[in-house]
PDB file of N, CA and C in Angstrom:
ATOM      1  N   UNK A   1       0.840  -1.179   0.000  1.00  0.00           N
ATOM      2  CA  UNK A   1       0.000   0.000   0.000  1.00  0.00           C
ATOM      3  C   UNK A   1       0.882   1.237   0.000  1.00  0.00           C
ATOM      4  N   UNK A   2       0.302   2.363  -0.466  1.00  0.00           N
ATOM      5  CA  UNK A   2       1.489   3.863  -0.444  1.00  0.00           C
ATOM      6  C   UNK A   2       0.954   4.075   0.782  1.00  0.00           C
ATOM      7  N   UNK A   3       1.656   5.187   1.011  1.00  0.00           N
ATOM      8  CA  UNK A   3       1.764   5.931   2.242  1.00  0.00           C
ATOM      9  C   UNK A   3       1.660   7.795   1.795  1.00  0.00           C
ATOM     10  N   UNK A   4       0.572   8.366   1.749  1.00  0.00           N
ATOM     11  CA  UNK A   4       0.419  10.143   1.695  1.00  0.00           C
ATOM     12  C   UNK A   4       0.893  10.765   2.843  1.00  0.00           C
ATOM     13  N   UNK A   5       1.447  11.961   2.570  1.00  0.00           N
ATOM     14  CA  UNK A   5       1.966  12.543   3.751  1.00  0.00           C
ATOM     15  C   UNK A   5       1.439  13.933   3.757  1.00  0.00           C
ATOM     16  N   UNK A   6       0.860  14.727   4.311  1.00  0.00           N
ATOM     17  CA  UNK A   6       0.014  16.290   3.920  1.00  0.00           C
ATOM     18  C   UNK A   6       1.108  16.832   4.913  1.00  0.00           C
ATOM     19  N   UNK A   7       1.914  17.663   3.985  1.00  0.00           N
ATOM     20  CA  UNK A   7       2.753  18.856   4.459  1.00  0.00           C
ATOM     21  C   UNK A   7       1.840  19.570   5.250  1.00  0.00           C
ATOM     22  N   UNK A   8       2.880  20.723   6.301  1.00  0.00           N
ATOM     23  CA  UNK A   8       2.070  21.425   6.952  1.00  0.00           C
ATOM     24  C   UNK A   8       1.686  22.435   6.116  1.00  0.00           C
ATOM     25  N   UNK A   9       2.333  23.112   4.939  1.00  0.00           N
ATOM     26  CA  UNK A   9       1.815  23.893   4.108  1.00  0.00           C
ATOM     27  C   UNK A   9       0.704  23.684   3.067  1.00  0.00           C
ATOM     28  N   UNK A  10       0.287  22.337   3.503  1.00  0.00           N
ATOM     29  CA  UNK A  10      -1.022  22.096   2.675  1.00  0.00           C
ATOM     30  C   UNK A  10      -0.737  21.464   1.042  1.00  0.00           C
ATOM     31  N   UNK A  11       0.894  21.015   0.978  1.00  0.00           N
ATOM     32  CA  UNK A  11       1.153  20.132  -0.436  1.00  0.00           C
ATOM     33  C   UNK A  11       1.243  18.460   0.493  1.00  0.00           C
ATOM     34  N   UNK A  12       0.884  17.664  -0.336  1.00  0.00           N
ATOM     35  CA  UNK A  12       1.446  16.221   0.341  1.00  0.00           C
ATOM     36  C   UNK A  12       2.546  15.830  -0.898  1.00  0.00           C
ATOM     37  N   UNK A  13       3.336  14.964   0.056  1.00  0.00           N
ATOM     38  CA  UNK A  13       4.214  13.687  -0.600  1.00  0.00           C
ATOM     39  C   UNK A  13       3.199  12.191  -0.826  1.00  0.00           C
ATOM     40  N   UNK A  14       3.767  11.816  -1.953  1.00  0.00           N
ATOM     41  CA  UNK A  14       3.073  10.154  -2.097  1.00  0.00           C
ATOM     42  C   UNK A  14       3.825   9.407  -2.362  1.00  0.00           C
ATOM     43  N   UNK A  15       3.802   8.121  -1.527  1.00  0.00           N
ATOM     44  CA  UNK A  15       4.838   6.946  -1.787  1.00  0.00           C
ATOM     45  C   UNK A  15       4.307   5.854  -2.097  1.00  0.00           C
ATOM     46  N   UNK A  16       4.215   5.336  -3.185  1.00  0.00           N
ATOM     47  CA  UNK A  16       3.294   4.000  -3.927  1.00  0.00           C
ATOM     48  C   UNK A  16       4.128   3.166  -4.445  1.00  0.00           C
ATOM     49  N   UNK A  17       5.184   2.864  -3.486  1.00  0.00           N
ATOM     50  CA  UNK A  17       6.092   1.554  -3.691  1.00  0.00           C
ATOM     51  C   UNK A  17       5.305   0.027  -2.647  1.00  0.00           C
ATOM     52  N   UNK A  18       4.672  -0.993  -3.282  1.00  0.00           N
ATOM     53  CA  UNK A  18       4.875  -1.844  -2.528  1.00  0.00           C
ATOM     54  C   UNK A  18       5.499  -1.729  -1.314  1.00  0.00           C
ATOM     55  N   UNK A  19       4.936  -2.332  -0.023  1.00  0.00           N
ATOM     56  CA  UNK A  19       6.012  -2.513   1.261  1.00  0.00           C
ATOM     57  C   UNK A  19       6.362  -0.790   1.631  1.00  0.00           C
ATOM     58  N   UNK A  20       5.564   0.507   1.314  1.00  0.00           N
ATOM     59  CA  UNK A  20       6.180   1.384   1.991  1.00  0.00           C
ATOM     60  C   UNK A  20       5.441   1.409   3.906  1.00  0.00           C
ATOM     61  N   UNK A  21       6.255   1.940   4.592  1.00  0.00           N
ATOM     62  CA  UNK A  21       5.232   2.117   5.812  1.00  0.00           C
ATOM     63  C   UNK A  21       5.663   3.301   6.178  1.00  0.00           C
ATOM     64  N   UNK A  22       5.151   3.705   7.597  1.00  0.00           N
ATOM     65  CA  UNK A  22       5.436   5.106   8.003  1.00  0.00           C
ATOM     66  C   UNK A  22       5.407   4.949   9.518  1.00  0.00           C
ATOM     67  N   UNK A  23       6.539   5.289  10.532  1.00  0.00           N
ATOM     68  CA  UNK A  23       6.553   5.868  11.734  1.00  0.00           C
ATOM     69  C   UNK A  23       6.939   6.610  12.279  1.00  0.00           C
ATOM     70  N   UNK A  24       5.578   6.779  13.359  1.00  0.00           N
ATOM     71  CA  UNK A  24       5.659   8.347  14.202  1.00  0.00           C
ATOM     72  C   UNK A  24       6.793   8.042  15.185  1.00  0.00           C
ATOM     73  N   UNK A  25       7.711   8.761  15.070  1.00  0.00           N
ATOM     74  CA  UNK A  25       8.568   8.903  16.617  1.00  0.00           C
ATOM     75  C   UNK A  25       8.314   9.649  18.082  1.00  0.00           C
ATOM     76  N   UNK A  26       8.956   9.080  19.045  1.00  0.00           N
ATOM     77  CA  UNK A  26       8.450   9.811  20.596  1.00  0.00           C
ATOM     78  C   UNK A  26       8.386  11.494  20.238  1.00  0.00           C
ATOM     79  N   UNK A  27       9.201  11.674  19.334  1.00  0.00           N
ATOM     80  CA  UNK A  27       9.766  13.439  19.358  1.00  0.00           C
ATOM     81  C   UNK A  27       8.943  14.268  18.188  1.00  0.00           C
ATOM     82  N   UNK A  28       7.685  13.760  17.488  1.00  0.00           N
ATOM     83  CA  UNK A  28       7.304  14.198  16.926  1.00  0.00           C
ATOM     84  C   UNK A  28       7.331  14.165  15.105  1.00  0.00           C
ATOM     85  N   UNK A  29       8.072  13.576  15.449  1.00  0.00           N
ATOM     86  CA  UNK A  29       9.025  13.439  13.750  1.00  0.00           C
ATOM     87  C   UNK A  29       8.331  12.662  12.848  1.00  0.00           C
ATOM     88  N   UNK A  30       8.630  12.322  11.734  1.00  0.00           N
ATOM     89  CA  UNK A  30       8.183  10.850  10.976  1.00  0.00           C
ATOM     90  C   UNK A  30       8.893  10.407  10.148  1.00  0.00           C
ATOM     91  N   UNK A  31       8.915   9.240   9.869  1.00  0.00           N
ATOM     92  CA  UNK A  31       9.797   8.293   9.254  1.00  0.00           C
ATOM     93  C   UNK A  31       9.065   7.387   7.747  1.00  0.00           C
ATOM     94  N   UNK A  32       9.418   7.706   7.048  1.00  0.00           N
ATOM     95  CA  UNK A  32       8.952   7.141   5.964  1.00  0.00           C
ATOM     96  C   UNK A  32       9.732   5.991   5.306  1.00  0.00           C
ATOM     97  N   UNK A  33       9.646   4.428   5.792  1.00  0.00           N
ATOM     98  CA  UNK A  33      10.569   3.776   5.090  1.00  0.00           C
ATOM     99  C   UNK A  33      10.077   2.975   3.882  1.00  0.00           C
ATOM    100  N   UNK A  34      10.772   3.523   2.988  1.00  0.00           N
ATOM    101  CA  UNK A  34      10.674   3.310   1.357  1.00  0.00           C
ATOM    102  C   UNK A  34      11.420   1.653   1.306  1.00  0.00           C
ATOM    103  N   UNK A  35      10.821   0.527   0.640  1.00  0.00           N
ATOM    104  CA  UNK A  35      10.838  -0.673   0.126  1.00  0.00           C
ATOM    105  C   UNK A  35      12.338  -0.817  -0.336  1.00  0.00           C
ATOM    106  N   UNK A  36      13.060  -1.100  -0.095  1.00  0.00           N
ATOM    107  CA  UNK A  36      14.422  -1.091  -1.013  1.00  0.00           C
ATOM    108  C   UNK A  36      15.403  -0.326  -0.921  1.00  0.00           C
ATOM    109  N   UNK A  37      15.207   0.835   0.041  1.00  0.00           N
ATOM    110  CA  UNK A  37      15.894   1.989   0.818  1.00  0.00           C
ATOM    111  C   UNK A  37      16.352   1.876   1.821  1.00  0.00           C
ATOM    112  N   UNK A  38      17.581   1.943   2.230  1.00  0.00           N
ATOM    113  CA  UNK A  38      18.405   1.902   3.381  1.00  0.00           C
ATOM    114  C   UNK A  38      18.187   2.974   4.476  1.00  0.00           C
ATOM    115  N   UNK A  39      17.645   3.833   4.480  1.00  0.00           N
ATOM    116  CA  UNK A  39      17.475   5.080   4.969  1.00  0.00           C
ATOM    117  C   UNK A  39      16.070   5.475   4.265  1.00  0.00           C
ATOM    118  N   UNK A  40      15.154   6.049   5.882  1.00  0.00           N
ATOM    119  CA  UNK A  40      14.195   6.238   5.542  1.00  0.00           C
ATOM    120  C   UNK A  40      14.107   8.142   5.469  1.00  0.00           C
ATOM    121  N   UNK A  41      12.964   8.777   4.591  1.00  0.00           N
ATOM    122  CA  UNK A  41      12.582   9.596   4.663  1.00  0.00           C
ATOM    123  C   UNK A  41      11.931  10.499   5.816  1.00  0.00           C
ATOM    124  N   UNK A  42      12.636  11.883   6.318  1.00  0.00           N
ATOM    125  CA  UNK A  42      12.275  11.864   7.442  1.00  0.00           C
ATOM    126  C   UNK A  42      11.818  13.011   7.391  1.00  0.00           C
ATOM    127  N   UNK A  43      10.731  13.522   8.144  1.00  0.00           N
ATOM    128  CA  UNK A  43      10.381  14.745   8.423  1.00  0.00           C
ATOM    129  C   UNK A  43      10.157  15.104   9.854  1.00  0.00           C
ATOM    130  N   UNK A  44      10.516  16.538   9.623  1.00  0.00           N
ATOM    131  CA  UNK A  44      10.313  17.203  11.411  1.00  0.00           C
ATOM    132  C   UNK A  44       9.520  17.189  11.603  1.00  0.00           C
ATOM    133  N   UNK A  45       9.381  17.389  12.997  1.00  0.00           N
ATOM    134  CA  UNK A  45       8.264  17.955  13.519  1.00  0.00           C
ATOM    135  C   UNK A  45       7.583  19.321  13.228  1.00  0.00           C
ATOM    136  N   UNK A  46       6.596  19.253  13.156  1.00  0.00           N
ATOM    137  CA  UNK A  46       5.878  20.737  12.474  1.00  0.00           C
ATOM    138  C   UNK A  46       5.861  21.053  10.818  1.00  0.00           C
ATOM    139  N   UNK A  47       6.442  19.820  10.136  1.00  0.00           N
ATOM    140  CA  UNK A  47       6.761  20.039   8.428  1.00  0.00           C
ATOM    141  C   UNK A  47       5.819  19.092   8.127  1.00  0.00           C
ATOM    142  N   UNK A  48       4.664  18.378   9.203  1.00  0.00           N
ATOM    143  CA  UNK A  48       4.248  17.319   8.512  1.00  0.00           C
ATOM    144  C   UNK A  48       2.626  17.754   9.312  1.00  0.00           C
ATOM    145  N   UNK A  49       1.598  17.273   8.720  1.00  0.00           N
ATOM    146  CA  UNK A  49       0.484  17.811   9.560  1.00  0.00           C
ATOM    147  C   UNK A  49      -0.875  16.200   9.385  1.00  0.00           C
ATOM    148  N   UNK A  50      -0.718  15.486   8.848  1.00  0.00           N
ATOM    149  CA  UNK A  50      -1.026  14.240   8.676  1.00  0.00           C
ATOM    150  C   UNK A  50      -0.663  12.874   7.885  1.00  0.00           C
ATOM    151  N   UNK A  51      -0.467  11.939   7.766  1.00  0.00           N
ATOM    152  CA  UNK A  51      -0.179  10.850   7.319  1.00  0.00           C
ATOM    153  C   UNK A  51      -1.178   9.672   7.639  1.00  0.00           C
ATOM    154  N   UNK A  52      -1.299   9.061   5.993  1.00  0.00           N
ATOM    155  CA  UNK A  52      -2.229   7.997   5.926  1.00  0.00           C
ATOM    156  C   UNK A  52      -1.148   6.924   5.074  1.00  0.00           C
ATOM    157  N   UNK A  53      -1.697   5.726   5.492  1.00  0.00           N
ATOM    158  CA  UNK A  53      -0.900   4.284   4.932  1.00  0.00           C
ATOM    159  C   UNK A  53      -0.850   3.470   5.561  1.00  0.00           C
ATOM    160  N   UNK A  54      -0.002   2.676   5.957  1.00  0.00           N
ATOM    161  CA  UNK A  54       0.446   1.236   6.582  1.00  0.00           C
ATOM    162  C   UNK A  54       1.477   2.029   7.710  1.00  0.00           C
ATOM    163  N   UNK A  55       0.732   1.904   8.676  1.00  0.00           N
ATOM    164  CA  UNK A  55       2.159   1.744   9.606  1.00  0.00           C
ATOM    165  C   UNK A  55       2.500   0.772  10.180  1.00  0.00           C
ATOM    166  N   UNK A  56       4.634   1.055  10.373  1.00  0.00           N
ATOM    167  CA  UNK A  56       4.999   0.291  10.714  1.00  0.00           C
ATOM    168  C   UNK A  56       4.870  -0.226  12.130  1.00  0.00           C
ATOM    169  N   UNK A  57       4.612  -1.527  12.393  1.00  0.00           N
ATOM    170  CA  UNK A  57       4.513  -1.809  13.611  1.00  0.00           C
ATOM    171  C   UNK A  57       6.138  -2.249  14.191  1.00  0.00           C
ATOM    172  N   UNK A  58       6.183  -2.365  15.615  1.00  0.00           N
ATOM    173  CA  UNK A  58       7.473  -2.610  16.204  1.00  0.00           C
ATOM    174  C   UNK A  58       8.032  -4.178  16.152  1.00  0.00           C
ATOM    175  N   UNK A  59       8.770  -4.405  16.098  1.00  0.00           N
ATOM    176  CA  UNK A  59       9.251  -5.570  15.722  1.00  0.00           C
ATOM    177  C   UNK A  59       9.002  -6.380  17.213  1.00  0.00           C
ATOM    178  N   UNK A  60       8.530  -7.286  17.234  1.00  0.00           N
ATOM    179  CA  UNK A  60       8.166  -8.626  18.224  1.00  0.00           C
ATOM    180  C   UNK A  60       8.943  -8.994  18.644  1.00  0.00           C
ATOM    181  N   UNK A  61       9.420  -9.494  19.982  1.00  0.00           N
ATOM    182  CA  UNK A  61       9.949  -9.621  20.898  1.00  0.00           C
ATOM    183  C   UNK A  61       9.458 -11.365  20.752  1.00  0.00           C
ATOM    184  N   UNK A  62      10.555 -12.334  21.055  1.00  0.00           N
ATOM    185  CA  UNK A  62      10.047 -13.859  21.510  1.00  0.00           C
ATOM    186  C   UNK A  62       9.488 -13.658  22.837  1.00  0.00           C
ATOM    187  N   UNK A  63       9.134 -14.357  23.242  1.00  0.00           N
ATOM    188  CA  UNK A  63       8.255 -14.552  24.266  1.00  0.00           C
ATOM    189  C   UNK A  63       9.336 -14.826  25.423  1.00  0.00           C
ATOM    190  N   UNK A  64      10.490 -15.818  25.383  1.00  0.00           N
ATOM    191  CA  UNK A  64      11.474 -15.799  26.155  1.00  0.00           C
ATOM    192  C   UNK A  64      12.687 -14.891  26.516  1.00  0.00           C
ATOM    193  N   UNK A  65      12.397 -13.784  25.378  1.00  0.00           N
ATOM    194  CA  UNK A  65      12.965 -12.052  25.457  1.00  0.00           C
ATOM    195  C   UNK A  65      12.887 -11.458  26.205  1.00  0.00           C
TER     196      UNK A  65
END
């Protein structure tokens, strides 16, 4: 699924790669990691004013972890 991102100035970004997701950080920020990209796309805080898509969930812990 893509992932839209609505700037705070009212333009969005669109990412319609298979496998993109998106996460919010503690500090406000967001993270856009692109399918095949080593480094995700990041925006500050206050440059971003909503996001729709797949988010990423946190990676699972075993149970004996």
């Amino acid at each position: 699924m893509s992932v839209t991102v609505t700037l705070s100035g009212g333009g969005t970004n669109q990412f319609m790669l298979a496998g993109d997701t998106y996460a919010e950080l503690d500090d406000g920020s967001l993270n856009v990691n692109r399918s095949g990209e080593r480094d995700p796309w990041n925006y500050a805080r206050g440059s971003w004013s909503k996001v729709r898509g797949d988010e990423r969930l946190p990676a699972k812990r075993p149970f004996w972890g």
